[in-house]
Protein backbone atom coordinates (compact mmCIF):
# COMPACT_ATOMS: atom_id res chain seq x y z
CA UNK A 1 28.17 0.67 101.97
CA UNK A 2 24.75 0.54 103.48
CA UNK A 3 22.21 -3.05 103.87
CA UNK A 4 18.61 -2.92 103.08
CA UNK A 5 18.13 -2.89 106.99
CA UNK A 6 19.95 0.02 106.82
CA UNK A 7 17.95 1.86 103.91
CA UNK A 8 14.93 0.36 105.15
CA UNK A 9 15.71 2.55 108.47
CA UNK A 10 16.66 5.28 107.06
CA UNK A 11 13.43 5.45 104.46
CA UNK A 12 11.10 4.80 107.32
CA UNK A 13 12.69 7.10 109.68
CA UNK A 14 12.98 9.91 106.79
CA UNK A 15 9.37 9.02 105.35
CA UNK A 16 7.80 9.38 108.55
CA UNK A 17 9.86 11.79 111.11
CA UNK A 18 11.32 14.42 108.53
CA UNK A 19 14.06 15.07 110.59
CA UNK A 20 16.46 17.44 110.66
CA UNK A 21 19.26 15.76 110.75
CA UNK A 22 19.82 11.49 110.88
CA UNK A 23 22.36 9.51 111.66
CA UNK A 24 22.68 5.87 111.51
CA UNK A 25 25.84 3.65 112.36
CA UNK A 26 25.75 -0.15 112.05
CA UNK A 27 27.43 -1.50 115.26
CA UNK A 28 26.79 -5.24 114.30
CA UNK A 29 30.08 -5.73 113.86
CA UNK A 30 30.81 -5.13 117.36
CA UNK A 31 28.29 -7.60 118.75
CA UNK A 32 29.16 -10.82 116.54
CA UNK A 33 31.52 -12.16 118.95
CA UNK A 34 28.16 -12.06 121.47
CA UNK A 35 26.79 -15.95 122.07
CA UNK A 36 22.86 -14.64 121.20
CA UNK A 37 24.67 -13.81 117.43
CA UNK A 38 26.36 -16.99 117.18
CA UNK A 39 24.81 -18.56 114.07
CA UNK A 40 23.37 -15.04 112.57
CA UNK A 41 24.72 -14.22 109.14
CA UNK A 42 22.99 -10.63 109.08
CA UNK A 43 25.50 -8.23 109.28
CA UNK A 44 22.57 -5.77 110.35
CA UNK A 45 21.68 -6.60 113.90
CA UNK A 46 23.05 -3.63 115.80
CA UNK A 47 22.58 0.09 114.92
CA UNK A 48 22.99 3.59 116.57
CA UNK A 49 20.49 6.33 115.82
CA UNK A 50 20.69 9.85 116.78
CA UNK A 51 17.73 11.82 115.27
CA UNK A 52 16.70 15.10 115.76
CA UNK A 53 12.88 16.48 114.19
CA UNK A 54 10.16 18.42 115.47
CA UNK A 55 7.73 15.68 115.61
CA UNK A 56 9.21 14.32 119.06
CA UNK A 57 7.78 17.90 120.37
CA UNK A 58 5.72 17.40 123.45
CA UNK A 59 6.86 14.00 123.67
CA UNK A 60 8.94 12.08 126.64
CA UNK A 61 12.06 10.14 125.72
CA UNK A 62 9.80 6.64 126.44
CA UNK A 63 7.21 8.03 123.55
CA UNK A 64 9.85 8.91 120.74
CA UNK A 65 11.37 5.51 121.33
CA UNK A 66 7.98 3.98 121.11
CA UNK A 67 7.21 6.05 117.50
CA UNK A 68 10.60 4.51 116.57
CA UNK A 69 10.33 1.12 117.46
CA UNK A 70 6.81 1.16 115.93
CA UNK A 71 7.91 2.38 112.43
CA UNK A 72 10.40 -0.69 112.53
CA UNK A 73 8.24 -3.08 113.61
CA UNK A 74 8.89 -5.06 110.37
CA UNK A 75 12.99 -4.71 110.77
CA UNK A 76 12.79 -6.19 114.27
CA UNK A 77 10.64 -9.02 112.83
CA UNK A 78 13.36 -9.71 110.09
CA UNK A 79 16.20 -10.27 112.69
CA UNK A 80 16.88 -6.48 113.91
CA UNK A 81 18.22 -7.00 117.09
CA UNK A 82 18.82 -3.90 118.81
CA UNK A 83 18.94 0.17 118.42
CA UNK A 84 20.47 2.30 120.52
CA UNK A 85 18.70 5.61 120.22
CA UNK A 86 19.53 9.40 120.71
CA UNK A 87 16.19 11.23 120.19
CA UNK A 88 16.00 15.05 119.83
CA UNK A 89 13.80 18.04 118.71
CA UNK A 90 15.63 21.26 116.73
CA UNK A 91 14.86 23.55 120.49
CA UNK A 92 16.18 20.55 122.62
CA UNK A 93 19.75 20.50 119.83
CA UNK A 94 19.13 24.62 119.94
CA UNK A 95 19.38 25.09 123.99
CA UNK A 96 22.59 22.35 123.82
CA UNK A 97 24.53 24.39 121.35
């Protein structure tokens, strides 16, 4: 079962970086037991991201993060807490394969 943080990533992310393929895990569970979380009821604090779309062409790893973190400017503000990101385009998944 997926959160609104959750959908709200996964909207944004689809909305705005038609990707090829998306993954999202929520890892919040994992990071309760952390002091910082101590108090938090969100269970949607913590999420992994692996992403692949051709709009990341041309761009360094610091500058797809950046597009990414930008688009979920609101989630952060809302008690997002962190996202680990894997950030690929289709030739960069293409050359791995």
């Amino acid at each position: 079962m997926s959160g609104p943080v959750y959908q709200s990533i996964q909207k944004k992310l689809t909305e705005n970086l038609k990707p090829d393929s998306l993954e999202i895990i929520n890892e919040s569970h994992l990071h309760a037991h952390h002091e910082p979380m101590q108090g938090v009821t969100s269970r949607e604090t913590h999420f992994r991201v692996k992403i692949v779309s051709s709009q990341f062409e041309g761009k360094n790893l610091m500058q797809r993060h950046r597009m990414i973190y930008g688009l979920l400017n609101d989630e952060f503000a809302q008690g997002l807490h962190a996202l680990a990101l894997k950030t690929k385009t289709p030739k960069e998944v293409q050359v791995n394969n």
